[in-house]
N, C-alpha and C. Protein backbone atom coordinates (compact mmCIF):
# COMPACT_ATOMS: atom_id res chain seq x y z
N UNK A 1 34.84 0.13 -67.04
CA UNK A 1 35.24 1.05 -66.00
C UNK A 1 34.50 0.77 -64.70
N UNK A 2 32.98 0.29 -64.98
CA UNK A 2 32.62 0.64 -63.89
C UNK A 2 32.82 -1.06 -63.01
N UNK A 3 33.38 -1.98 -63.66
CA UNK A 3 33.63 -3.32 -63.30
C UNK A 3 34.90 -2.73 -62.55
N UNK A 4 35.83 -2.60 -62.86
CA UNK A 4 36.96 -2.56 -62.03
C UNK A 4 36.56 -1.81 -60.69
N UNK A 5 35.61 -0.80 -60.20
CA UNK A 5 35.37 0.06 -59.45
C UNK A 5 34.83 -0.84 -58.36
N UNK A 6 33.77 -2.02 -58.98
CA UNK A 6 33.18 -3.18 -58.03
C UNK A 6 34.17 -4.04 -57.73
N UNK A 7 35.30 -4.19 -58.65
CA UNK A 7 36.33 -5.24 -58.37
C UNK A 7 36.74 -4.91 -57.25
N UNK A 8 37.28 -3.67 -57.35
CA UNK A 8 38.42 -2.86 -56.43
C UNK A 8 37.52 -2.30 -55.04
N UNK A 9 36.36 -2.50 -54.93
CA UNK A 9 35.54 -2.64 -53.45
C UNK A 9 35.01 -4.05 -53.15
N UNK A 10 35.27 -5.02 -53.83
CA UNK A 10 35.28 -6.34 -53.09
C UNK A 10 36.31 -6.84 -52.96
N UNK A 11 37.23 -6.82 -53.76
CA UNK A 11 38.60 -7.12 -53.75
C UNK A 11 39.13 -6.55 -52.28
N UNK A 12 38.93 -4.53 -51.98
CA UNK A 12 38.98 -4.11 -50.42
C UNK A 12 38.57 -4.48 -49.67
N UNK A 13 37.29 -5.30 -49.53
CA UNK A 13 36.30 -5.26 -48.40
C UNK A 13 36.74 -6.94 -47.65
N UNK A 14 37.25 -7.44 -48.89
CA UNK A 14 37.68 -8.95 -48.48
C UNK A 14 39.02 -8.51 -47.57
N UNK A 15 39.61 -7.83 -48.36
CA UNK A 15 40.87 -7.42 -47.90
C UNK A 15 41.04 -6.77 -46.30
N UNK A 16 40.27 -6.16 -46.39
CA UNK A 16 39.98 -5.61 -44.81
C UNK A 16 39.42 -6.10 -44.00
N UNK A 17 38.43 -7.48 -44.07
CA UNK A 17 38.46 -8.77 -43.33
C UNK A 17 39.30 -9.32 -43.18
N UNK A 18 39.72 -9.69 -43.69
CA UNK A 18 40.94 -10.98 -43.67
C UNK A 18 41.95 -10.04 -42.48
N UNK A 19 42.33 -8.86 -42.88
CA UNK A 19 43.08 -8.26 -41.66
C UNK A 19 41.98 -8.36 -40.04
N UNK A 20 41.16 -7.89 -40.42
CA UNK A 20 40.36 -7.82 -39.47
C UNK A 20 40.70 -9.43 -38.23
N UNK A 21 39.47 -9.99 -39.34
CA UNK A 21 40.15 -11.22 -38.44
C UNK A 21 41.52 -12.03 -38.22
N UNK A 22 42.33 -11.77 -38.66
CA UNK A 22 43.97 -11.98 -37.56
C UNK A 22 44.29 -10.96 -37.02
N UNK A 23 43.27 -9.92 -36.55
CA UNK A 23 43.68 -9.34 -35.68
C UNK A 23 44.83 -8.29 -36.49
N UNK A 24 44.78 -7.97 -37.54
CA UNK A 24 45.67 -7.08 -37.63
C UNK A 24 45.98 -5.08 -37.21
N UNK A 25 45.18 -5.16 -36.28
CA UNK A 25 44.83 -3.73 -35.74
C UNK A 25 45.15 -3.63 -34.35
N UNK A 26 45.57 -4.69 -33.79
CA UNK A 26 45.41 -5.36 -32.49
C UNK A 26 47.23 -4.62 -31.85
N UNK A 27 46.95 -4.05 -31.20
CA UNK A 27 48.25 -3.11 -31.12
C UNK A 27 49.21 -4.07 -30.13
N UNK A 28 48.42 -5.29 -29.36
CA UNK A 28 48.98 -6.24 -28.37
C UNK A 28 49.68 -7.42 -29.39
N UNK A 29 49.14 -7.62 -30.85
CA UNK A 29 49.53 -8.59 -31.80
C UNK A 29 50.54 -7.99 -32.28
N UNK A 30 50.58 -7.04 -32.43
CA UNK A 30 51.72 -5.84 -33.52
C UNK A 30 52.93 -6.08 -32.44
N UNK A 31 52.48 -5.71 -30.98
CA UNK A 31 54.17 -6.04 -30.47
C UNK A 31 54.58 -7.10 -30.01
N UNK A 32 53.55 -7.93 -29.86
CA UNK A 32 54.27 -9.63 -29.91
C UNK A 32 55.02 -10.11 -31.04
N UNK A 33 54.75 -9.46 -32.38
CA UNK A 33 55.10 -9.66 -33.39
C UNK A 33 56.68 -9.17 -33.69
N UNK A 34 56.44 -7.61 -33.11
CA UNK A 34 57.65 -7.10 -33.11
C UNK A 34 58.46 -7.81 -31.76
N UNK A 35 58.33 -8.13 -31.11
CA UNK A 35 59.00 -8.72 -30.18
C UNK A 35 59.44 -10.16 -30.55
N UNK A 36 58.99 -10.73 -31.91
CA UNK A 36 59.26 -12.16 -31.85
C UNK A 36 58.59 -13.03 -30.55
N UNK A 37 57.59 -12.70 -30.55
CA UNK A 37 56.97 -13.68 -29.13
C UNK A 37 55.71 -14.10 -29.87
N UNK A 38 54.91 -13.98 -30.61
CA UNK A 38 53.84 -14.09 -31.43
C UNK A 38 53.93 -13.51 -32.85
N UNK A 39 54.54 -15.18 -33.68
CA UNK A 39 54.54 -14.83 -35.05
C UNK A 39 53.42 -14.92 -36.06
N UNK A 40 52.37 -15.18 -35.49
CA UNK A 40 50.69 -15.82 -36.41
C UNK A 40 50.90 -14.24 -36.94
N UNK A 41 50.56 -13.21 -36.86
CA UNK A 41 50.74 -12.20 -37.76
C UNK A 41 51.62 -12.37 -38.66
N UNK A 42 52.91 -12.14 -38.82
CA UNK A 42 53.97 -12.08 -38.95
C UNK A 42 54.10 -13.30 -40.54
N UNK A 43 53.69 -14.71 -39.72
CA UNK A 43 53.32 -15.90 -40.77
C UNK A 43 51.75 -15.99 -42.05
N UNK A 44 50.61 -15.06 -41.58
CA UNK A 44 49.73 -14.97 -41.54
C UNK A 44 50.20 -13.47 -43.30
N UNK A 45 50.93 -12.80 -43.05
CA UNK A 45 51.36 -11.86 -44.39
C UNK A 45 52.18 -12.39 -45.24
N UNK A 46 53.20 -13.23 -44.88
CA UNK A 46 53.95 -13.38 -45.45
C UNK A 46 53.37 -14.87 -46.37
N UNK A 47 53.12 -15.54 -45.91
CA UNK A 47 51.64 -16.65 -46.58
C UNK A 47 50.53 -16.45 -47.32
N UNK A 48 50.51 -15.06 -47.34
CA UNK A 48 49.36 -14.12 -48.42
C UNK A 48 50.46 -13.69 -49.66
N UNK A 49 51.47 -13.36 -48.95
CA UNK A 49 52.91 -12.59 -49.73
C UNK A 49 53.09 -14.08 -50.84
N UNK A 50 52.77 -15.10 -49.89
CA UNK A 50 53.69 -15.92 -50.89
C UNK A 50 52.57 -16.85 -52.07
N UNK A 51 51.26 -16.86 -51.60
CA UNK A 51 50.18 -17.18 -51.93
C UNK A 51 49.75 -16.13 -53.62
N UNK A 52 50.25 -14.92 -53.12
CA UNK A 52 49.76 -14.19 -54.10
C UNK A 52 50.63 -14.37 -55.24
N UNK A 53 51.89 -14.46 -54.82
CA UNK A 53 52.85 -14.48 -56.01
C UNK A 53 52.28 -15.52 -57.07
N UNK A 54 52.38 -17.13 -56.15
CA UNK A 54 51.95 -17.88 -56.95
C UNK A 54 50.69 -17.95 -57.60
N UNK A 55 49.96 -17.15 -57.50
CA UNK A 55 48.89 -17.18 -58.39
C UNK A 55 49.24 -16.58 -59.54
N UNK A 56 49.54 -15.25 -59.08
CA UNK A 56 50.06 -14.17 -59.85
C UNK A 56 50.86 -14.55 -60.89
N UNK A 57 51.76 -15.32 -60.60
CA UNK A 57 52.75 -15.85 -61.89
C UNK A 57 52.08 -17.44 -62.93
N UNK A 58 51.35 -18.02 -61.82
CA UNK A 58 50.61 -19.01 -62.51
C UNK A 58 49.74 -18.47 -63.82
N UNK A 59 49.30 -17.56 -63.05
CA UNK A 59 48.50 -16.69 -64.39
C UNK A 59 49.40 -16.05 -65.38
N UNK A 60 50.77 -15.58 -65.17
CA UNK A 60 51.72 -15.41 -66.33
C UNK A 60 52.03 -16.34 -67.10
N UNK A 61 52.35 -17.64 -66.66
CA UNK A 61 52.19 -19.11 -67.19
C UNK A 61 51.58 -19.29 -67.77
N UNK A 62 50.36 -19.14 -67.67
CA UNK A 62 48.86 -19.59 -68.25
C UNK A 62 48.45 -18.73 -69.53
N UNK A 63 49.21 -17.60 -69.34
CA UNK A 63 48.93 -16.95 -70.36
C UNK A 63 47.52 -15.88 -69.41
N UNK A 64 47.11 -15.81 -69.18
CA UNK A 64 45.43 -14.91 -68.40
C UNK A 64 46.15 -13.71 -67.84
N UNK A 65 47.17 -13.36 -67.24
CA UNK A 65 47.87 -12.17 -66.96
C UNK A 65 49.46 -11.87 -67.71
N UNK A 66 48.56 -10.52 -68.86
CA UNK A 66 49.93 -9.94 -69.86
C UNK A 66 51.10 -9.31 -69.45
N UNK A 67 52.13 -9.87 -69.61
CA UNK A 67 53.47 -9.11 -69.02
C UNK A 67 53.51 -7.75 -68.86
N UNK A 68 52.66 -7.30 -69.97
CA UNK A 68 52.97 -5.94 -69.96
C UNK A 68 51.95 -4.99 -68.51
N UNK A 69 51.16 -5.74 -68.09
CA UNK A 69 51.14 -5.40 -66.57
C UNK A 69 52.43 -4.82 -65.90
N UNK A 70 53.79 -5.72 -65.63
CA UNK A 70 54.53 -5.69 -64.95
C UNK A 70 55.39 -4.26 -65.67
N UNK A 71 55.68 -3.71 -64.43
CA UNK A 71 56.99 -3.01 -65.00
C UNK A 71 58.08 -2.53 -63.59
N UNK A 72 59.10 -2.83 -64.52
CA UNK A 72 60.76 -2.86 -63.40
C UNK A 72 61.04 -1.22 -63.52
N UNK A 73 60.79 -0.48 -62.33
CA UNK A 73 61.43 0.75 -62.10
C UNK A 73 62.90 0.79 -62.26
N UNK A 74 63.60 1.67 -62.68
CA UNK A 74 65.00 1.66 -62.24
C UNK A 74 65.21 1.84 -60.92
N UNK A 75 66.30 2.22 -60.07
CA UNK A 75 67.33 2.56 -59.10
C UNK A 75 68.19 3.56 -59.21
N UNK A 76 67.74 4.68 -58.11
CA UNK A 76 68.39 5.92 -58.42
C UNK A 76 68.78 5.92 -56.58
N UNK A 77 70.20 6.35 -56.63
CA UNK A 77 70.90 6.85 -55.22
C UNK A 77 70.03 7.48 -54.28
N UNK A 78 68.86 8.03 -54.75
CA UNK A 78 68.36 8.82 -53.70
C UNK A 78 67.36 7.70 -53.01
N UNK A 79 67.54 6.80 -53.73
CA UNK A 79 66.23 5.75 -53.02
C UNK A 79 67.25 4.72 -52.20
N UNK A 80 68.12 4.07 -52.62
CA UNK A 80 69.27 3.71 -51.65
C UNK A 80 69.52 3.88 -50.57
N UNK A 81 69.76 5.76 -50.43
CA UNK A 81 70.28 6.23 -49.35
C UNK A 81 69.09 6.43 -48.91
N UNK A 82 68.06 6.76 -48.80
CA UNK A 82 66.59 6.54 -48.14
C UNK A 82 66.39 5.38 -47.27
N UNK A 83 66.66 4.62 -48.15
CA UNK A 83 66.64 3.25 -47.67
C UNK A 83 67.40 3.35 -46.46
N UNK A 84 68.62 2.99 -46.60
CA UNK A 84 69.75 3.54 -45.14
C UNK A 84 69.36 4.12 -43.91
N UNK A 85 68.84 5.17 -44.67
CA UNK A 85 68.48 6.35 -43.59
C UNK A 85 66.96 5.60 -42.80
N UNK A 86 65.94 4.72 -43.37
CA UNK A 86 64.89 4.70 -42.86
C UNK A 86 65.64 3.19 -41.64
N UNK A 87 66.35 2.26 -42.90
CA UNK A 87 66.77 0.96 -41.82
C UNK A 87 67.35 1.65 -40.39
N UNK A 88 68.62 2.93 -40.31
CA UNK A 88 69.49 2.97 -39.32
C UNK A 88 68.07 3.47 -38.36
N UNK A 89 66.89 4.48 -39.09
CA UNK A 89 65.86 4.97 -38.12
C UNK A 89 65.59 4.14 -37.51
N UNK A 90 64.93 2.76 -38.02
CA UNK A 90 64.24 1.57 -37.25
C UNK A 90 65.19 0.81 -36.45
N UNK A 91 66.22 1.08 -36.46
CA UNK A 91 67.11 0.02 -35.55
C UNK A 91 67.62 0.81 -34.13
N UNK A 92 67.73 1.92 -34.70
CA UNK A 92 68.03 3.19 -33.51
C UNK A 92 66.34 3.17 -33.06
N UNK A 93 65.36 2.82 -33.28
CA UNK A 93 64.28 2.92 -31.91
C UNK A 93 63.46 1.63 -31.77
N UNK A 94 63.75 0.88 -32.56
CA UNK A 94 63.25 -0.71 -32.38
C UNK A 94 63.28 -0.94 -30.96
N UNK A 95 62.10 -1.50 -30.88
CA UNK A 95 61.65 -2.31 -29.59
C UNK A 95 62.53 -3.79 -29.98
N UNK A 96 62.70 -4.39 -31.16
CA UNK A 96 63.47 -5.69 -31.25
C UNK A 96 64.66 -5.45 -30.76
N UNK A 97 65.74 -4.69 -30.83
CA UNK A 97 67.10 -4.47 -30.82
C UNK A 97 67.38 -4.02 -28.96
N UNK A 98 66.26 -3.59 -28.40
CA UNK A 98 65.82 -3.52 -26.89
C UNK A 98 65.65 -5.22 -26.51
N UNK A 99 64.75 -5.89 -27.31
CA UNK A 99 64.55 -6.87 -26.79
C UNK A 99 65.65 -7.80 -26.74
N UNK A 100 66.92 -7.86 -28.05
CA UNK A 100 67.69 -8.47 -28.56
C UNK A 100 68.57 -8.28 -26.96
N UNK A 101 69.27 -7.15 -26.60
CA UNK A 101 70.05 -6.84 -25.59
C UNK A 101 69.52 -7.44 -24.37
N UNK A 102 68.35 -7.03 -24.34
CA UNK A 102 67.78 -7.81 -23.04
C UNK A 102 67.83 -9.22 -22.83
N UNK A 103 67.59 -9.87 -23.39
CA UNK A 103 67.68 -11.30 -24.09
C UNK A 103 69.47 -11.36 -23.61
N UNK A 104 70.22 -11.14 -24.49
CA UNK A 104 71.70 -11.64 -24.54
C UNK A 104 72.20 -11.17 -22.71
N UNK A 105 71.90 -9.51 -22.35
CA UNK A 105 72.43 -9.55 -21.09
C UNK A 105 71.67 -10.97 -19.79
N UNK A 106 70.67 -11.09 -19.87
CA UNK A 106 70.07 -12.45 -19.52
C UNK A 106 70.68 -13.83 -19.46
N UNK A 107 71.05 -14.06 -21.11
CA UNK A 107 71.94 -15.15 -20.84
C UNK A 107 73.29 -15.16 -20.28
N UNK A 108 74.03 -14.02 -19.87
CA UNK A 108 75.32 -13.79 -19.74
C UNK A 108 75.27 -13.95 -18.12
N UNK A 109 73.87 -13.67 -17.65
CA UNK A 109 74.18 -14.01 -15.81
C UNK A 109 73.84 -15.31 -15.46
């Protein structure tokens, strides 16, 4: 018990460096990001995203991490339509979909 407690505060503390330094708090990185003008964030998660998997499953391979870790939730309508409801939120106030228009009326003059 009390191993996992040290795991799970070095495991955080790394974790909250690593943001730290790319700047992930950086509210000038967050909208370059969202703007598509500065993707090092953007490349910088999704390279952890993809980093982790492969470990993660290497170790299913390997046998060192038991399936029975994993478990597949079902899918119920109310999470669907959530879904919907949160995408149409973000697109109705996105700074991208501002930038997208701006961009296209630009090329049109």
């Amino acid at each position: 018990m009390e191993l996992d407690i040290i795991e799970a505060i070095v495991l955080g503390t790394l974790f909250g460096f690593t943001l730290y330094k790319i700047g992930a708090g950086d509210p000038d990185k967050l909208m370059g990001m969202l703007k598509l003008q500065d993707l090092h964030l953007a490349k910088t998660i999704l390279g952890g995203i993809g980093f982790a998997t492969i470990i993660l499953f290497t170790g299913v391979l390997l046998g060192l991490v038991p399936m029975e870790h994993f478990s597949i939730k079902g899918i119920y309508w109310g999470v669907i339509f959530g879904a919907i409801i949160f995408v149409f939120y973000l697109l109705d106030t996105s700074y991208l979909i501002d930038y997208v228009k701006i961009k296209i009326l630009k090329e049109k003059l």
